[in-house]
PDB file of N, CA and C in Angstrom:
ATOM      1  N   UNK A   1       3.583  11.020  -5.455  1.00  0.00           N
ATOM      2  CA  UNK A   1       4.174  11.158  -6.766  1.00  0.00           C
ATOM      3  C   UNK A   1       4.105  12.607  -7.237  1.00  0.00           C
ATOM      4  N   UNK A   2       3.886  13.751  -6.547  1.00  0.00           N
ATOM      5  CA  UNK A   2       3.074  14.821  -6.713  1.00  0.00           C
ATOM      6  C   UNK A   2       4.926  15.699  -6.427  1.00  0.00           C
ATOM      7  N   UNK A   3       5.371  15.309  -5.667  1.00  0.00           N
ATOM      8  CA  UNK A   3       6.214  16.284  -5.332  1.00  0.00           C
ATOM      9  C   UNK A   3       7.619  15.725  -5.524  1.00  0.00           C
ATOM     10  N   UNK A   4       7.820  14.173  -6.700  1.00  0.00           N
ATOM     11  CA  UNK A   4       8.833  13.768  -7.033  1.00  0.00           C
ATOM     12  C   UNK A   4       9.482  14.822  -8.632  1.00  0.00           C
ATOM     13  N   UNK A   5      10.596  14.687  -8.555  1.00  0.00           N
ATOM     14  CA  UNK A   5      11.137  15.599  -9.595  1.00  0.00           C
ATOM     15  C   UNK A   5      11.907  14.728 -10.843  1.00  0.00           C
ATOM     16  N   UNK A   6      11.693  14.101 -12.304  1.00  0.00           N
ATOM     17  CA  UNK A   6      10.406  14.929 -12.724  1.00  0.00           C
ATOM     18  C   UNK A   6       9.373  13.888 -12.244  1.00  0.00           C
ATOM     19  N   UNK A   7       8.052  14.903 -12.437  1.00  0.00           N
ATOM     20  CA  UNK A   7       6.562  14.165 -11.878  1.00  0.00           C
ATOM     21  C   UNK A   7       6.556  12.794 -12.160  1.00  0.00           C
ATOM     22  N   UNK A   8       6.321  11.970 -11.183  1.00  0.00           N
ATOM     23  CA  UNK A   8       5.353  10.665 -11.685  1.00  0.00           C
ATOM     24  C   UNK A   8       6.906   9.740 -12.081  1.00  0.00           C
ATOM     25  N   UNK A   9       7.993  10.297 -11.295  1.00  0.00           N
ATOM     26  CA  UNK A   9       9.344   9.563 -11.303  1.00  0.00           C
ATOM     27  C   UNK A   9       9.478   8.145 -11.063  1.00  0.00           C
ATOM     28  N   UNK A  10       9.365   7.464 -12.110  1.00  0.00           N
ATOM     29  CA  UNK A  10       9.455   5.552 -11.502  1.00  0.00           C
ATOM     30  C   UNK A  10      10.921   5.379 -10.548  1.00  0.00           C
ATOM     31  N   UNK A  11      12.436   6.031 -10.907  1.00  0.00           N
ATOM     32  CA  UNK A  11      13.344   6.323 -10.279  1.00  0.00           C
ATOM     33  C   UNK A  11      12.737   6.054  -8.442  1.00  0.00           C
ATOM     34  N   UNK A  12      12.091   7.498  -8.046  1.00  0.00           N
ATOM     35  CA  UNK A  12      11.949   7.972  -6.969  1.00  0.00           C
ATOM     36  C   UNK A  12      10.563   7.006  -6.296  1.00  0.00           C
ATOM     37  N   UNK A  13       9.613   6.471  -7.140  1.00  0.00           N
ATOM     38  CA  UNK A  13       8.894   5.259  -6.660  1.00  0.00           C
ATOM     39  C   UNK A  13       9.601   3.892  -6.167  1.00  0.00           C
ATOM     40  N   UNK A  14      11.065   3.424  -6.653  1.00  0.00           N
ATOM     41  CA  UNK A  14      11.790   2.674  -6.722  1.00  0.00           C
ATOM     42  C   UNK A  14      12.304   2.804  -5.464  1.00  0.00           C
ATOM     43  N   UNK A  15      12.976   3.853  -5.029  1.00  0.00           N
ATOM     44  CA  UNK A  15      13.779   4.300  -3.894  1.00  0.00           C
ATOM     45  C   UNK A  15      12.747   4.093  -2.817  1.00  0.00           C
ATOM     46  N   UNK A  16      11.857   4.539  -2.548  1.00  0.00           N
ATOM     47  CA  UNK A  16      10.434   4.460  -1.988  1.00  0.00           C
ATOM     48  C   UNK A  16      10.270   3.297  -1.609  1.00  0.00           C
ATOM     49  N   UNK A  17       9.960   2.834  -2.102  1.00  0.00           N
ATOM     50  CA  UNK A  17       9.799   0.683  -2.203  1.00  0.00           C
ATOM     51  C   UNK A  17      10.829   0.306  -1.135  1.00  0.00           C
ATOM     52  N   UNK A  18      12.136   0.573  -1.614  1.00  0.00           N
ATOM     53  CA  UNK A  18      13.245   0.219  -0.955  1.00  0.00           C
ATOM     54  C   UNK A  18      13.299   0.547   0.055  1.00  0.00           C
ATOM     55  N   UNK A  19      13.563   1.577   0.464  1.00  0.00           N
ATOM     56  CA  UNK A  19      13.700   2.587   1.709  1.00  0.00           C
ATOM     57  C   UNK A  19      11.909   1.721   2.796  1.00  0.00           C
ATOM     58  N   UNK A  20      10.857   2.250   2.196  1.00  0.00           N
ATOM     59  CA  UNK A  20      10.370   1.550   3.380  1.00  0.00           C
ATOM     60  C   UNK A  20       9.726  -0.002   3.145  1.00  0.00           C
ATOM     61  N   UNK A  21      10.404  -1.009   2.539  1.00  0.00           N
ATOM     62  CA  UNK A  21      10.640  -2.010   2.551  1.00  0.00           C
ATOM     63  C   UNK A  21      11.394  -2.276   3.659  1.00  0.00           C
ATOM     64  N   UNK A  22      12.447  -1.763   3.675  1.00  0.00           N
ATOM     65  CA  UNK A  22      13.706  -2.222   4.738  1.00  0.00           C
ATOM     66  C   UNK A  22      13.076  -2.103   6.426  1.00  0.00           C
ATOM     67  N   UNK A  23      12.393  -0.716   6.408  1.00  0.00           N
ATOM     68  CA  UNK A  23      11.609  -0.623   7.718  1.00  0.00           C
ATOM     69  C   UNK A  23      10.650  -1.537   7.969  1.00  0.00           C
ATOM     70  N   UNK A  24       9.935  -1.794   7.174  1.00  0.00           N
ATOM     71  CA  UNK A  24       8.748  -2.743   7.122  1.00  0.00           C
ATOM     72  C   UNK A  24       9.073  -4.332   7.291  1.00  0.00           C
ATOM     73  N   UNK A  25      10.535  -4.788   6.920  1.00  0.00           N
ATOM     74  CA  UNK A  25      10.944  -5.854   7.506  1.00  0.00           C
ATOM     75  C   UNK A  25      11.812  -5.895   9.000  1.00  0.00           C
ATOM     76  N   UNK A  26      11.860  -4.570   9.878  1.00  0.00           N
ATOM     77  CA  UNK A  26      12.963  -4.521  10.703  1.00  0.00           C
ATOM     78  C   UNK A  26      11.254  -4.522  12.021  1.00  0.00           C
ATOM     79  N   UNK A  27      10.544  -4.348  11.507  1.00  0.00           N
ATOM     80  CA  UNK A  27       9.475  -4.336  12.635  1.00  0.00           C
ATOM     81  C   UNK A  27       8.216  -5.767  12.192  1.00  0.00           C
ATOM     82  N   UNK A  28       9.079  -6.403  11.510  1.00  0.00           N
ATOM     83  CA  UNK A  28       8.474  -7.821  11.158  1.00  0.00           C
ATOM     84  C   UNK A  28       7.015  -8.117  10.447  1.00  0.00           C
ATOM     85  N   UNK A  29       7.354  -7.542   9.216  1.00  0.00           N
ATOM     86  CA  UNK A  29       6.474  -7.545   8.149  1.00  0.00           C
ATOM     87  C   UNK A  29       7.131  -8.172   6.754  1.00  0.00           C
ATOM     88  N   UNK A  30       6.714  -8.526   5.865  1.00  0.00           N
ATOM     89  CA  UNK A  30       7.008  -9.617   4.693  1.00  0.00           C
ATOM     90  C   UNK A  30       6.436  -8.297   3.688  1.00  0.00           C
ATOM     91  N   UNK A  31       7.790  -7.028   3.169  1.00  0.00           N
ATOM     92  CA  UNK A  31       6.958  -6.535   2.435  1.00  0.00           C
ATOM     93  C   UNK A  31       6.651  -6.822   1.245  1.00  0.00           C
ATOM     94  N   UNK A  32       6.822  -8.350   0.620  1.00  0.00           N
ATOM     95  CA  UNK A  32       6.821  -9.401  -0.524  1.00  0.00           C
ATOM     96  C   UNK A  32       4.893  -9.296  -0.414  1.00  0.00           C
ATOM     97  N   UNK A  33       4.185  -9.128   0.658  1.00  0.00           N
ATOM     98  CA  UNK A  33       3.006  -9.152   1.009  1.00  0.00           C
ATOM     99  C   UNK A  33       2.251  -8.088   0.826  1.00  0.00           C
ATOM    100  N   UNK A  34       2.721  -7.345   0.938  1.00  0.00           N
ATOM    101  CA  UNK A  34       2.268  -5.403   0.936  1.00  0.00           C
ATOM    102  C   UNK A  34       2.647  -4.976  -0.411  1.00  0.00           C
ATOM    103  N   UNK A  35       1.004  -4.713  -1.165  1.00  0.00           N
ATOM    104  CA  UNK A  35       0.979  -3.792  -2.660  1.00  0.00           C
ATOM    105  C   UNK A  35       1.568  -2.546  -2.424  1.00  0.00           C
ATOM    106  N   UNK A  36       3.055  -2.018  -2.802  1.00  0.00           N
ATOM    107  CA  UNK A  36       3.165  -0.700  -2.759  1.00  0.00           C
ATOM    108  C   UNK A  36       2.158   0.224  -4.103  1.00  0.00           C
ATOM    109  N   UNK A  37       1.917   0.887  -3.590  1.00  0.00           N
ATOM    110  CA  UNK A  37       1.011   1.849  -4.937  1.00  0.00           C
ATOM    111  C   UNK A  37       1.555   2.868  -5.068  1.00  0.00           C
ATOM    112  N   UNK A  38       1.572   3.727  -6.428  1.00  0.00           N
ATOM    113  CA  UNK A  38       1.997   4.767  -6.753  1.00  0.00           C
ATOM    114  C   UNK A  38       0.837   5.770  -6.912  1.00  0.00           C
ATOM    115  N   UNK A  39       0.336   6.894  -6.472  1.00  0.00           N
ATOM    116  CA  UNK A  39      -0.520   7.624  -6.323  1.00  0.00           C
ATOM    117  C   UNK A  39      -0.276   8.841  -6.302  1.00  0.00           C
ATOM    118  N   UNK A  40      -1.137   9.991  -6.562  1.00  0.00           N
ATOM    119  CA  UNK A  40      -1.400  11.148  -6.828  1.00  0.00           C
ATOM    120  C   UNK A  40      -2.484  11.777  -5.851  1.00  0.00           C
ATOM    121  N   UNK A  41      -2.396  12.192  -4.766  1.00  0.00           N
ATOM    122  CA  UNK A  41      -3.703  12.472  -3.922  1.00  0.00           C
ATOM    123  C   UNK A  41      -4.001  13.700  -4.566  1.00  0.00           C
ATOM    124  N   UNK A  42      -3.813  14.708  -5.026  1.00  0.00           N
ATOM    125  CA  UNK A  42      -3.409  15.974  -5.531  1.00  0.00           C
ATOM    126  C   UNK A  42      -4.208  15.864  -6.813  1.00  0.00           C
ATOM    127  N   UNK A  43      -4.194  15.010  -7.592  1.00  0.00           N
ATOM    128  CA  UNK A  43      -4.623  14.861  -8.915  1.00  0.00           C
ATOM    129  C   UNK A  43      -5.559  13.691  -9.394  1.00  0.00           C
ATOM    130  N   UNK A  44      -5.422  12.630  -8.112  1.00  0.00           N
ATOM    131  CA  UNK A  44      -5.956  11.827  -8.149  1.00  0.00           C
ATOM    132  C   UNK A  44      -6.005  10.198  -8.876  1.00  0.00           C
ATOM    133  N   UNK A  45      -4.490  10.845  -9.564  1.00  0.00           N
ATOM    134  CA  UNK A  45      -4.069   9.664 -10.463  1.00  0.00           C
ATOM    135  C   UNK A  45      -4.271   8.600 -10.082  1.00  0.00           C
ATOM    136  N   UNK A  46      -4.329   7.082 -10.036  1.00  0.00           N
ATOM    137  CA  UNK A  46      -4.063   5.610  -9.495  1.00  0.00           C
ATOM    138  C   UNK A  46      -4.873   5.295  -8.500  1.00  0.00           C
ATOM    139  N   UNK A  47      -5.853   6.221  -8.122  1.00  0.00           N
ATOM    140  CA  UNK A  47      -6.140   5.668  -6.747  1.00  0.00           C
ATOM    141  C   UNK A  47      -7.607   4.948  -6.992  1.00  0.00           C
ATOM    142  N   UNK A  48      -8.677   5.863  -8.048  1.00  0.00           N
ATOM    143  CA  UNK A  48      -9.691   4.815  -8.307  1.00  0.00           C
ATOM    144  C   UNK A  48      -9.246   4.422  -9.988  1.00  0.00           C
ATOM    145  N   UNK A  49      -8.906   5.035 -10.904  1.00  0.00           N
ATOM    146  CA  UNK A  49      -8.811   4.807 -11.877  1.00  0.00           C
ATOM    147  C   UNK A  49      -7.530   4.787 -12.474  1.00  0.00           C
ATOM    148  N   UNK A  50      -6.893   3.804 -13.424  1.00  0.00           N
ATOM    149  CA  UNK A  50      -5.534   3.492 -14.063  1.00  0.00           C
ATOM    150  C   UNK A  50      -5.299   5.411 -14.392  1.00  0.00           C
ATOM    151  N   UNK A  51      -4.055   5.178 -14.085  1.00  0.00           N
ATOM    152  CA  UNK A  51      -3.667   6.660 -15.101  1.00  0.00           C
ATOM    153  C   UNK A  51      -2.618   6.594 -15.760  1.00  0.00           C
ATOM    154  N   UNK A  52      -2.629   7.478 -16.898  1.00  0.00           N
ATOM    155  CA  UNK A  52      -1.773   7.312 -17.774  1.00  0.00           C
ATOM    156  C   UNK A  52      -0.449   8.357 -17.579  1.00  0.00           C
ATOM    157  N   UNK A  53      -0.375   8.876 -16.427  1.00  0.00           N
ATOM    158  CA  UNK A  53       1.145   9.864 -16.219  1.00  0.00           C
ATOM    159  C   UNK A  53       1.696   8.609 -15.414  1.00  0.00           C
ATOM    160  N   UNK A  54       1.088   7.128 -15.223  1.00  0.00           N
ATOM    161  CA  UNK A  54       1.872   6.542 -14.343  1.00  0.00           C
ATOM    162  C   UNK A  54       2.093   5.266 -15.097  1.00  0.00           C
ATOM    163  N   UNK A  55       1.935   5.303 -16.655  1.00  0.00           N
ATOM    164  CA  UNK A  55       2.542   4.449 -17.173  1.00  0.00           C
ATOM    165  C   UNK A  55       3.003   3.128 -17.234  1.00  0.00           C
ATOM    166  N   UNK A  56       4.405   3.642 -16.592  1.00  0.00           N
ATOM    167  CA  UNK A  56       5.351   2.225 -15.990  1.00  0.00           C
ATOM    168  C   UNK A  56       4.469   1.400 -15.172  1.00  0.00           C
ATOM    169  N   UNK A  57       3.498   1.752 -14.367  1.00  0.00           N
ATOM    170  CA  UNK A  57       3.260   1.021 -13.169  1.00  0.00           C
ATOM    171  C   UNK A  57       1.752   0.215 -13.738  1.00  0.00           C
ATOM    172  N   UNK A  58       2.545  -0.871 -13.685  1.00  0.00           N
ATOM    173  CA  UNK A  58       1.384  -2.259 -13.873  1.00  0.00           C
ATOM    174  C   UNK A  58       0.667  -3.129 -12.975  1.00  0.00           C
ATOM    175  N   UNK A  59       0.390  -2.484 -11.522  1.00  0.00           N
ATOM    176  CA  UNK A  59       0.299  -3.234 -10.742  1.00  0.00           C
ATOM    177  C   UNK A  59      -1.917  -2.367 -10.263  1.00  0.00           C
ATOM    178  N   UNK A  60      -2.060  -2.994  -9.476  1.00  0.00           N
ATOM    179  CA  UNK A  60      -3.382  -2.182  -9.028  1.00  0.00           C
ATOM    180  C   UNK A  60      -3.659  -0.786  -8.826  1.00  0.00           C
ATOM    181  N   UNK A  61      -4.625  -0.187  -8.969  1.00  0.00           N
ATOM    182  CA  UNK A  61      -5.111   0.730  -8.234  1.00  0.00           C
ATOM    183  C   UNK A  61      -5.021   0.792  -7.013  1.00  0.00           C
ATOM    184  N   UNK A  62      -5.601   2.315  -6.640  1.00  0.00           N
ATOM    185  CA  UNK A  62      -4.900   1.916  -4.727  1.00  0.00           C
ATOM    186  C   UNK A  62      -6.273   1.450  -4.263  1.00  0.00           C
ATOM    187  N   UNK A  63      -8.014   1.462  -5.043  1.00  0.00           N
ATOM    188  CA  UNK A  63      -9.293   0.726  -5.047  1.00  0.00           C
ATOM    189  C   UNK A  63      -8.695  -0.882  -4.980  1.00  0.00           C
ATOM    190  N   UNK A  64      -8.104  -0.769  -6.206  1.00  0.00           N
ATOM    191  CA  UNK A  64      -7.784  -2.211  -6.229  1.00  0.00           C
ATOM    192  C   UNK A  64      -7.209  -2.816  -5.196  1.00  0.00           C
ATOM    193  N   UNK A  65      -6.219  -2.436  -4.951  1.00  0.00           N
ATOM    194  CA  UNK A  65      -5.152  -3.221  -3.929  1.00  0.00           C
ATOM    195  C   UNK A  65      -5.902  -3.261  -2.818  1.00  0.00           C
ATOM    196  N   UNK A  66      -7.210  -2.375  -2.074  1.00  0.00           N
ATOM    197  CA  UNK A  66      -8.215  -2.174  -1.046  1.00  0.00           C
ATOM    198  C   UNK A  66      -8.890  -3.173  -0.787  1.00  0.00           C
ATOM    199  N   UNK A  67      -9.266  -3.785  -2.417  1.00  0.00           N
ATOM    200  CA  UNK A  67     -10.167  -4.713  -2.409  1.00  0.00           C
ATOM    201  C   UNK A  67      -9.813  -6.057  -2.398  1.00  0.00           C
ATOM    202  N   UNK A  68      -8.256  -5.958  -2.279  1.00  0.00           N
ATOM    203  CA  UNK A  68      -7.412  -7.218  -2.390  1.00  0.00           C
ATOM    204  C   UNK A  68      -6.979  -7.891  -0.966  1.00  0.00           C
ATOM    205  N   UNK A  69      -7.355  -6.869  -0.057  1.00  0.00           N
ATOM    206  CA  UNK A  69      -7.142  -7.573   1.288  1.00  0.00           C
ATOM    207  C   UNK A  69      -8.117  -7.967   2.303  1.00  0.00           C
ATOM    208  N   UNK A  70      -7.576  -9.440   2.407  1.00  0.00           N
ATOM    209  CA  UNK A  70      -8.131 -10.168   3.186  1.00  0.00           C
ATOM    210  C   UNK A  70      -8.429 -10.361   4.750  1.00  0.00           C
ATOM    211  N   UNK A  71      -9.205 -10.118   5.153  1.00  0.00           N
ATOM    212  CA  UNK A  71      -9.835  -9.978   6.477  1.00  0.00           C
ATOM    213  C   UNK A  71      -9.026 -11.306   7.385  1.00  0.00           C
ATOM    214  N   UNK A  72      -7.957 -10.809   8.181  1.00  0.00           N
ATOM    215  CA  UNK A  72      -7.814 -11.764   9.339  1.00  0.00           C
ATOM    216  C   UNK A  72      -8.465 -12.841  10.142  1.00  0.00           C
ATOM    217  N   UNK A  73      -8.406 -13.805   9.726  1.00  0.00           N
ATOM    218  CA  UNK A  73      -8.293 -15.198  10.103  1.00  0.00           C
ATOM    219  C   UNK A  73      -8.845 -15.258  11.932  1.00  0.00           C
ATOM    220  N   UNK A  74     -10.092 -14.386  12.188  1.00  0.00           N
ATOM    221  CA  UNK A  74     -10.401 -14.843  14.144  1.00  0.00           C
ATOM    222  C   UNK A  74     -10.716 -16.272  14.677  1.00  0.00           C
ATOM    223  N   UNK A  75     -10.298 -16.253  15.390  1.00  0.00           N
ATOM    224  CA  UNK A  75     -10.767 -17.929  16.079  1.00  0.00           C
ATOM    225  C   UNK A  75     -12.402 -17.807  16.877  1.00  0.00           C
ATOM    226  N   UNK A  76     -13.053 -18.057  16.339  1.00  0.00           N
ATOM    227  CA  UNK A  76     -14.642 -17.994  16.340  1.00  0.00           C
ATOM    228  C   UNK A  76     -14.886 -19.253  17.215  1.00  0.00           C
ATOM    229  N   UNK A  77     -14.166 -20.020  17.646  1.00  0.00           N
ATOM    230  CA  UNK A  77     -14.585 -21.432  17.882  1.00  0.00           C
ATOM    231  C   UNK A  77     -13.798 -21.197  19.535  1.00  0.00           C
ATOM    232  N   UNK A  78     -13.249 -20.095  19.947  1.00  0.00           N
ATOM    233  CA  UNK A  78     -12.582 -19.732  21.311  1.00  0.00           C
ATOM    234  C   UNK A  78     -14.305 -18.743  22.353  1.00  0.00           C
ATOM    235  N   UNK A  79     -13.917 -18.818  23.453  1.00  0.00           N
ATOM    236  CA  UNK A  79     -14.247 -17.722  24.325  1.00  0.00           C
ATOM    237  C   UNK A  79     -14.121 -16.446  24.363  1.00  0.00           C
ATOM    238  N   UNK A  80     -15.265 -15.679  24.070  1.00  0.00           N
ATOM    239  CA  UNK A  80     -14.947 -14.468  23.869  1.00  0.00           C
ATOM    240  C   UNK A  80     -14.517 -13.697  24.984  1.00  0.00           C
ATOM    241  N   UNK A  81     -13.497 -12.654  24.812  1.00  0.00           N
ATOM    242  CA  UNK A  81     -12.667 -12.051  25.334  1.00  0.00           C
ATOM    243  C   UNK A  81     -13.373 -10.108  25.727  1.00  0.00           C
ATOM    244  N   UNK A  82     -13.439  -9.814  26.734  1.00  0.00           N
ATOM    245  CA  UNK A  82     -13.588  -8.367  26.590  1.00  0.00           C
ATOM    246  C   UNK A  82     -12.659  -7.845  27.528  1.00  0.00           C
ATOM    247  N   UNK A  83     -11.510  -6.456  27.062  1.00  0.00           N
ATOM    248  CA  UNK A  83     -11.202  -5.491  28.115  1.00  0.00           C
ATOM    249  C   UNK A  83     -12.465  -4.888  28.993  1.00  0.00           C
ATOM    250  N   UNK A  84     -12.238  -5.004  30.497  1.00  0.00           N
ATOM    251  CA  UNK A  84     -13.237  -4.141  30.863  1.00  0.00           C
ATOM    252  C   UNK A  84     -11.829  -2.970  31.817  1.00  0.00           C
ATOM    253  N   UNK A  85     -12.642  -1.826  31.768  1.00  0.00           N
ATOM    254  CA  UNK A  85     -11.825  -1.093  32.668  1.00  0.00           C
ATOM    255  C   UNK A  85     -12.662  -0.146  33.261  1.00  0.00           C
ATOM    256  N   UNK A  86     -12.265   0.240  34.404  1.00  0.00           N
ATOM    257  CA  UNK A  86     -13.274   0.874  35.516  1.00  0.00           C
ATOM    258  C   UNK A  86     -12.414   2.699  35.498  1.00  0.00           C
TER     259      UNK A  86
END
């Protein structure tokens, strides 16, 4: 969000979404599933704490959305498996 014009552009977050939404379903992903976040690495906006240059955006932190995913489902009740390679 650091180098959208003007700063902190919901416009150019929008396009974003879209654009790699479309990729993210062409290599078979549900991006209905995937929190996009709007962030500031630069400034630090959204990522542990709400910020207020990002307004529009009502959805998690990028902490938050971290803490929102769920650890894959292993089959514990199978034979365990190891690569060995020589």
């Amino acid at each position: 969000m650091d180098a959208t014009t003007p700063k902190y552009s919901k416009a150019r977050y929008d396009e974003i979404v879209k654009e790699v939404s479309s990729y993210l379903k062409k290599v078979g992903y549900n991006p209905d599933k995937i929190p996009f976040v709007p962030i500031s690495g630069f400034e630090g906006d959204n990522m542990i704490e709400r910020s207020t240059n990002l307004d529009w955006y009502k959805g998690p932190t990028l902490l938050e959305a971290l803490d929102q995913v769920t650890e894959p489902k292993r089959p514990s009740d199978k034979p365990l498996r190891l690569p060995l390679q020589d």
